[in-house]
PDB file of N, CA and C in Angstrom:
ATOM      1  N   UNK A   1      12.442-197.269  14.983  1.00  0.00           N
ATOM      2  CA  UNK A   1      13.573-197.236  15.900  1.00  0.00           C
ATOM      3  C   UNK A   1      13.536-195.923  16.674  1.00  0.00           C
ATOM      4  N   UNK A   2      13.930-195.956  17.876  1.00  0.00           N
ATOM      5  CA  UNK A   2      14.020-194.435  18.599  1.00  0.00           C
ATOM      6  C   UNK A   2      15.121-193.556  18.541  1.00  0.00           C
ATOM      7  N   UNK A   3      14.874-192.708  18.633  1.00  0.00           N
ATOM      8  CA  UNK A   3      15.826-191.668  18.486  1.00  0.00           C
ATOM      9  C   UNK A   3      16.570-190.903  19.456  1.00  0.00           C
ATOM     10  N   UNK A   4      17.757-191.288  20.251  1.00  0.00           N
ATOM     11  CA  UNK A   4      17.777-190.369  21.721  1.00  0.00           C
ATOM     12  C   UNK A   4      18.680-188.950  21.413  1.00  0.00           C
ATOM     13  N   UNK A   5      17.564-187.964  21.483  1.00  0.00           N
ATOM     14  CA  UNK A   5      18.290-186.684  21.534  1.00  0.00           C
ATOM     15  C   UNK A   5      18.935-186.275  22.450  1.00  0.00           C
ATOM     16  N   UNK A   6      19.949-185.273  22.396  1.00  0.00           N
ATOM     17  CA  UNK A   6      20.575-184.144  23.271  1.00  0.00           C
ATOM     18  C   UNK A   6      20.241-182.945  23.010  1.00  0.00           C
ATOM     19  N   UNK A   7      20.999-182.065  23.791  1.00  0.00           N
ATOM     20  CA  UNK A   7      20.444-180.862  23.805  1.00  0.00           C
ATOM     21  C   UNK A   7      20.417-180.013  22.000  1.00  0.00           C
ATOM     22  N   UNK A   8      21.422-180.779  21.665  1.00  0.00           N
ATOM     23  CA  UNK A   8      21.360-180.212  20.225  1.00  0.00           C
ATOM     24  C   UNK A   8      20.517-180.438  19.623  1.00  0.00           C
ATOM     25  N   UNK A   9      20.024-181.551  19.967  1.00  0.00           N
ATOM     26  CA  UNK A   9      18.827-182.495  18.520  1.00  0.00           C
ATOM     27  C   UNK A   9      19.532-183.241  17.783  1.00  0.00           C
ATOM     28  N   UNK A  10      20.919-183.524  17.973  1.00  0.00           N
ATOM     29  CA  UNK A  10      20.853-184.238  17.400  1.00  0.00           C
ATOM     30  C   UNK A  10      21.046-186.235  17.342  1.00  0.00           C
ATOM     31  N   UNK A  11      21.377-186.933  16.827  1.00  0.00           N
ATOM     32  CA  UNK A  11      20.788-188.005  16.926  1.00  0.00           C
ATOM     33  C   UNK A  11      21.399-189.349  17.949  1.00  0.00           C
ATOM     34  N   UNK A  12      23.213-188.370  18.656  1.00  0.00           N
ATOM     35  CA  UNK A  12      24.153-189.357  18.928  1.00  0.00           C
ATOM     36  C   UNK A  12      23.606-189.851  20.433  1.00  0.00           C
ATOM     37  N   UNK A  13      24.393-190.951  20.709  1.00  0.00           N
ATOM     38  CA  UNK A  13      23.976-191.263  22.120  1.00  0.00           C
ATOM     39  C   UNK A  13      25.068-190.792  22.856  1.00  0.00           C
ATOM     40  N   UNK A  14      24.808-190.635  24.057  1.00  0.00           N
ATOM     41  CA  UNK A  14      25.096-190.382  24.830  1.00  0.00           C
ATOM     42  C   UNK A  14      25.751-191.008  25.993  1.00  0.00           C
ATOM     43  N   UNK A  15      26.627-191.991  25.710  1.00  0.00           N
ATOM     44  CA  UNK A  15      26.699-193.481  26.135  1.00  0.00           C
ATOM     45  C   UNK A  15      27.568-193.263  27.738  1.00  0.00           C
ATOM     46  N   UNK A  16      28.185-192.446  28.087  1.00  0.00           N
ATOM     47  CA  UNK A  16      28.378-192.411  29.377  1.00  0.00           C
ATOM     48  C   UNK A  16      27.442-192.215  30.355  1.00  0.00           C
ATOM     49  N   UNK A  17      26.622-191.024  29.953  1.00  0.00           N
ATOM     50  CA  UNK A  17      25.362-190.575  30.791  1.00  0.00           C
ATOM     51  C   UNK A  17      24.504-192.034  30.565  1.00  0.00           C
ATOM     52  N   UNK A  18      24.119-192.496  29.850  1.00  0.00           N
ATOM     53  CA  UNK A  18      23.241-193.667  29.715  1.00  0.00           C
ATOM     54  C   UNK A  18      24.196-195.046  30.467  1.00  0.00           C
ATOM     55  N   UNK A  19      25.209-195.060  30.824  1.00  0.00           N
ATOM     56  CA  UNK A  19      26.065-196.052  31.482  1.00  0.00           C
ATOM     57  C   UNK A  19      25.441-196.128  33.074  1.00  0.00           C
ATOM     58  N   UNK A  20      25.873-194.281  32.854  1.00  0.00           N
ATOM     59  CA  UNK A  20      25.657-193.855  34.476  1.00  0.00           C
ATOM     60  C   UNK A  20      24.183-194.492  34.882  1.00  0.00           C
ATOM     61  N   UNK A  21      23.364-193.544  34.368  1.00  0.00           N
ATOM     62  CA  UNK A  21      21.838-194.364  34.613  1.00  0.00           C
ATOM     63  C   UNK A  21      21.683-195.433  34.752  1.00  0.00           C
ATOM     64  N   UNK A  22      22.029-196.229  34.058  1.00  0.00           N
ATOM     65  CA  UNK A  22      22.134-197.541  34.185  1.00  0.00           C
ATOM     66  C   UNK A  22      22.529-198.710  35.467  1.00  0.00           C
ATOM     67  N   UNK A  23      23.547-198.086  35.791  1.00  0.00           N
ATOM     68  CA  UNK A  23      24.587-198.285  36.944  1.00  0.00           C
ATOM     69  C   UNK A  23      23.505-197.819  38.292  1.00  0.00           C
ATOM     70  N   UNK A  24      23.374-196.364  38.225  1.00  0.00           N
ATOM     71  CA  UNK A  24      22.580-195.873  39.526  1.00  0.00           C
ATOM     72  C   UNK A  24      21.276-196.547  39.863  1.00  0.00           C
ATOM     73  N   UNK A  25      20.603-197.045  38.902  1.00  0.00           N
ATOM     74  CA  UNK A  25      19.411-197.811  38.747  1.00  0.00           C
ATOM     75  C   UNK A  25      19.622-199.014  39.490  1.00  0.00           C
ATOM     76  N   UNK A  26      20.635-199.991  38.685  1.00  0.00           N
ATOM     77  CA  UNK A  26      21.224-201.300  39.527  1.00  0.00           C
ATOM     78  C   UNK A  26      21.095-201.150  40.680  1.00  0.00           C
ATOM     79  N   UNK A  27      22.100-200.132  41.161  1.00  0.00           N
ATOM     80  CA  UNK A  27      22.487-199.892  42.336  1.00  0.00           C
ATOM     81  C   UNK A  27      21.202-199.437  43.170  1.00  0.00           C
ATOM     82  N   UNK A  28      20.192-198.936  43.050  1.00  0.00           N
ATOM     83  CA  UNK A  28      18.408-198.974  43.630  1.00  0.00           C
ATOM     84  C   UNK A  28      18.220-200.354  43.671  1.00  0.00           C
ATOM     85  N   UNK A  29      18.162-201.270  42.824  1.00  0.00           N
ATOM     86  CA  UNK A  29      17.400-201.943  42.822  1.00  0.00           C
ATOM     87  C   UNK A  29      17.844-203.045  43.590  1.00  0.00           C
ATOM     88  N   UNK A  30      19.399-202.926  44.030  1.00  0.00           N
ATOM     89  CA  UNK A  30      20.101-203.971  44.639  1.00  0.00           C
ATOM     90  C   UNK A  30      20.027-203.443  46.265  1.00  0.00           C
ATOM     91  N   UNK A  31      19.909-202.401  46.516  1.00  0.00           N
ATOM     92  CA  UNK A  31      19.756-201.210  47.565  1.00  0.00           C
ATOM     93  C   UNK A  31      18.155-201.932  48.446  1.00  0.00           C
ATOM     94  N   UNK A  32      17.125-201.598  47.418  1.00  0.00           N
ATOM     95  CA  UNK A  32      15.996-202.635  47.966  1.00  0.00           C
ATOM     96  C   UNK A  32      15.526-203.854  48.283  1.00  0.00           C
ATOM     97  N   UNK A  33      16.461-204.248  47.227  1.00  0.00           N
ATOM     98  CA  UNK A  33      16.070-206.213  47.310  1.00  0.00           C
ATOM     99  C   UNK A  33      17.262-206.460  49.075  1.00  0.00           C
ATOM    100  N   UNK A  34      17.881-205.580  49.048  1.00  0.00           N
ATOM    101  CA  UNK A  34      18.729-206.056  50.375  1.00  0.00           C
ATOM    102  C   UNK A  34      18.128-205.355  51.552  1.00  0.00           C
ATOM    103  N   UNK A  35      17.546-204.719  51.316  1.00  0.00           N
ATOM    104  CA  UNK A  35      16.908-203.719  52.452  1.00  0.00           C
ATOM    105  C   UNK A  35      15.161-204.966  52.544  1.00  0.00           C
ATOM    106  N   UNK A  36      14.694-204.822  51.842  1.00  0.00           N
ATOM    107  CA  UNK A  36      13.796-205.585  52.319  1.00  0.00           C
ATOM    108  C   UNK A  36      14.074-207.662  52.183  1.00  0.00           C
ATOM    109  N   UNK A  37      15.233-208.012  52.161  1.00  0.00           N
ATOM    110  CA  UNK A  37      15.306-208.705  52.308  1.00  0.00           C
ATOM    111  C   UNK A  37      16.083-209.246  53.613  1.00  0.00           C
ATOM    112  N   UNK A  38      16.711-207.980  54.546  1.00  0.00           N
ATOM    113  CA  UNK A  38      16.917-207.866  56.197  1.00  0.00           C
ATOM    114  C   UNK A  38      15.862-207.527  56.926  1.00  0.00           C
ATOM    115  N   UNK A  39      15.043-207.018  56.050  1.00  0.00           N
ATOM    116  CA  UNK A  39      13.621-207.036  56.943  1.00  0.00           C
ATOM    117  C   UNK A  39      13.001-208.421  57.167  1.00  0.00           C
ATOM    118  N   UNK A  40      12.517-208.780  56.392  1.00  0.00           N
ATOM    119  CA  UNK A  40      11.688-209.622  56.401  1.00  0.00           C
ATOM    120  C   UNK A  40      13.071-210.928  57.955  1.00  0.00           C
ATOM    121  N   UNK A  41      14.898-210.980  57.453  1.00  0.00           N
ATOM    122  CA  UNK A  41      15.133-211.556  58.129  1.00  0.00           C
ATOM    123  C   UNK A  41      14.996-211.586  59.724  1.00  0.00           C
ATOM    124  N   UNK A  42      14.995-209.933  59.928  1.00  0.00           N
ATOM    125  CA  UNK A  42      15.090-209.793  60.952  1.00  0.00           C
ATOM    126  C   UNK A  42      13.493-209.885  61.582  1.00  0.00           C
ATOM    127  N   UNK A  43      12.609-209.716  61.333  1.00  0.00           N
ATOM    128  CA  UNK A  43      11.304-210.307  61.490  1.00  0.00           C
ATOM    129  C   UNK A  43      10.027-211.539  60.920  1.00  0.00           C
ATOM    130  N   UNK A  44      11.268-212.907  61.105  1.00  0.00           N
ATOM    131  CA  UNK A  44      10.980-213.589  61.078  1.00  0.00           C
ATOM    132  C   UNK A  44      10.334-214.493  61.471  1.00  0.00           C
ATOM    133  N   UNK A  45      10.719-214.187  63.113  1.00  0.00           N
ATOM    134  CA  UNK A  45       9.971-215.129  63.961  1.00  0.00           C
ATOM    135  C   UNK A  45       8.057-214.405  63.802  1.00  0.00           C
ATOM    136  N   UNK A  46       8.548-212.873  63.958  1.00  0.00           N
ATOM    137  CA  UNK A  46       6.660-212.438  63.696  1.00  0.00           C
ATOM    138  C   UNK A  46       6.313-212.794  62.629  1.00  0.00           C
ATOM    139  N   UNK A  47       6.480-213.159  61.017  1.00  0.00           N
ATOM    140  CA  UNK A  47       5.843-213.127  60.139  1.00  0.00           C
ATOM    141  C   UNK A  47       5.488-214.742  60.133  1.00  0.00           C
ATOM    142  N   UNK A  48       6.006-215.532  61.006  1.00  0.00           N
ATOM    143  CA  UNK A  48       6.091-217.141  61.118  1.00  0.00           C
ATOM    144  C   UNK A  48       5.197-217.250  61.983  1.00  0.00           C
ATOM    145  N   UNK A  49       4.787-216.466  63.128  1.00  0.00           N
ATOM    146  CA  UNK A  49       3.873-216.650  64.426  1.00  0.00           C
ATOM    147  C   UNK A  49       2.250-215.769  63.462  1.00  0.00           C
ATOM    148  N   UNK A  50       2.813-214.953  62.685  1.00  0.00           N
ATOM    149  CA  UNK A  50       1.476-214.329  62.066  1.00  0.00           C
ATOM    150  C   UNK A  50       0.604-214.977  61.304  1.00  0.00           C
ATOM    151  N   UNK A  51       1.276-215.902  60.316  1.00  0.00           N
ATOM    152  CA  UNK A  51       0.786-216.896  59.258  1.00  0.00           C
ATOM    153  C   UNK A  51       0.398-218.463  60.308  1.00  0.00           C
ATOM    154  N   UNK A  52       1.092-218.624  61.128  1.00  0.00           N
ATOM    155  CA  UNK A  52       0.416-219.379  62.117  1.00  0.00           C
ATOM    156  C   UNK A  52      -0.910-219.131  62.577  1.00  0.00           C
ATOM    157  N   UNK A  53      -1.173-217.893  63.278  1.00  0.00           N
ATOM    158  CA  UNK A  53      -1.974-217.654  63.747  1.00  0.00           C
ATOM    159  C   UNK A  53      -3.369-217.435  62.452  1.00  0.00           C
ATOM    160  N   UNK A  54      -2.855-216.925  61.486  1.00  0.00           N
ATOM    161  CA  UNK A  54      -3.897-216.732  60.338  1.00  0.00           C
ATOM    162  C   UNK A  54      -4.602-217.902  59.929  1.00  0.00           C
ATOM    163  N   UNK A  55      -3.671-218.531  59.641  1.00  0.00           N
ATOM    164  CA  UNK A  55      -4.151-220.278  59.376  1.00  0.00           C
ATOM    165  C   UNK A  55      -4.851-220.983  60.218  1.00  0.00           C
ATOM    166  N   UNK A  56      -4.486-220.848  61.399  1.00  0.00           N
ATOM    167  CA  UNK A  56      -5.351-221.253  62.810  1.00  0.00           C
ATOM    168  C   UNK A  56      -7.166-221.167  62.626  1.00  0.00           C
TER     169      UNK A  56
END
């Protein structure tokens, strides 16, 4: 089993700071999936004329 230290050493968690992380992470990962998922909307018609043309 792991052990998460603090500055003391000793063995407790730390469960707000580990909330936080948690939370800020989400919040990246929801940050990108929406950011590149207005990309791709807003350049749609090129990535539709590109795969056209590739296939061609």
């Amino acid at each position: 089993m792991y052990r998460f230290r603090t500055s003391s050493g000793s063995a407790k968690l730390n469960l707000p700071r580990i909330k936080k992380k948690a939370l800020n992470s989400w919040t990246a990962i929801q940050d990108t999936y929406f950011s590149t998922k207005d990309t791709f909307e807003r350049h749609k018609v090129v990535f539709t004329v590109s795969t056209s043309v590739a296939t061609a």
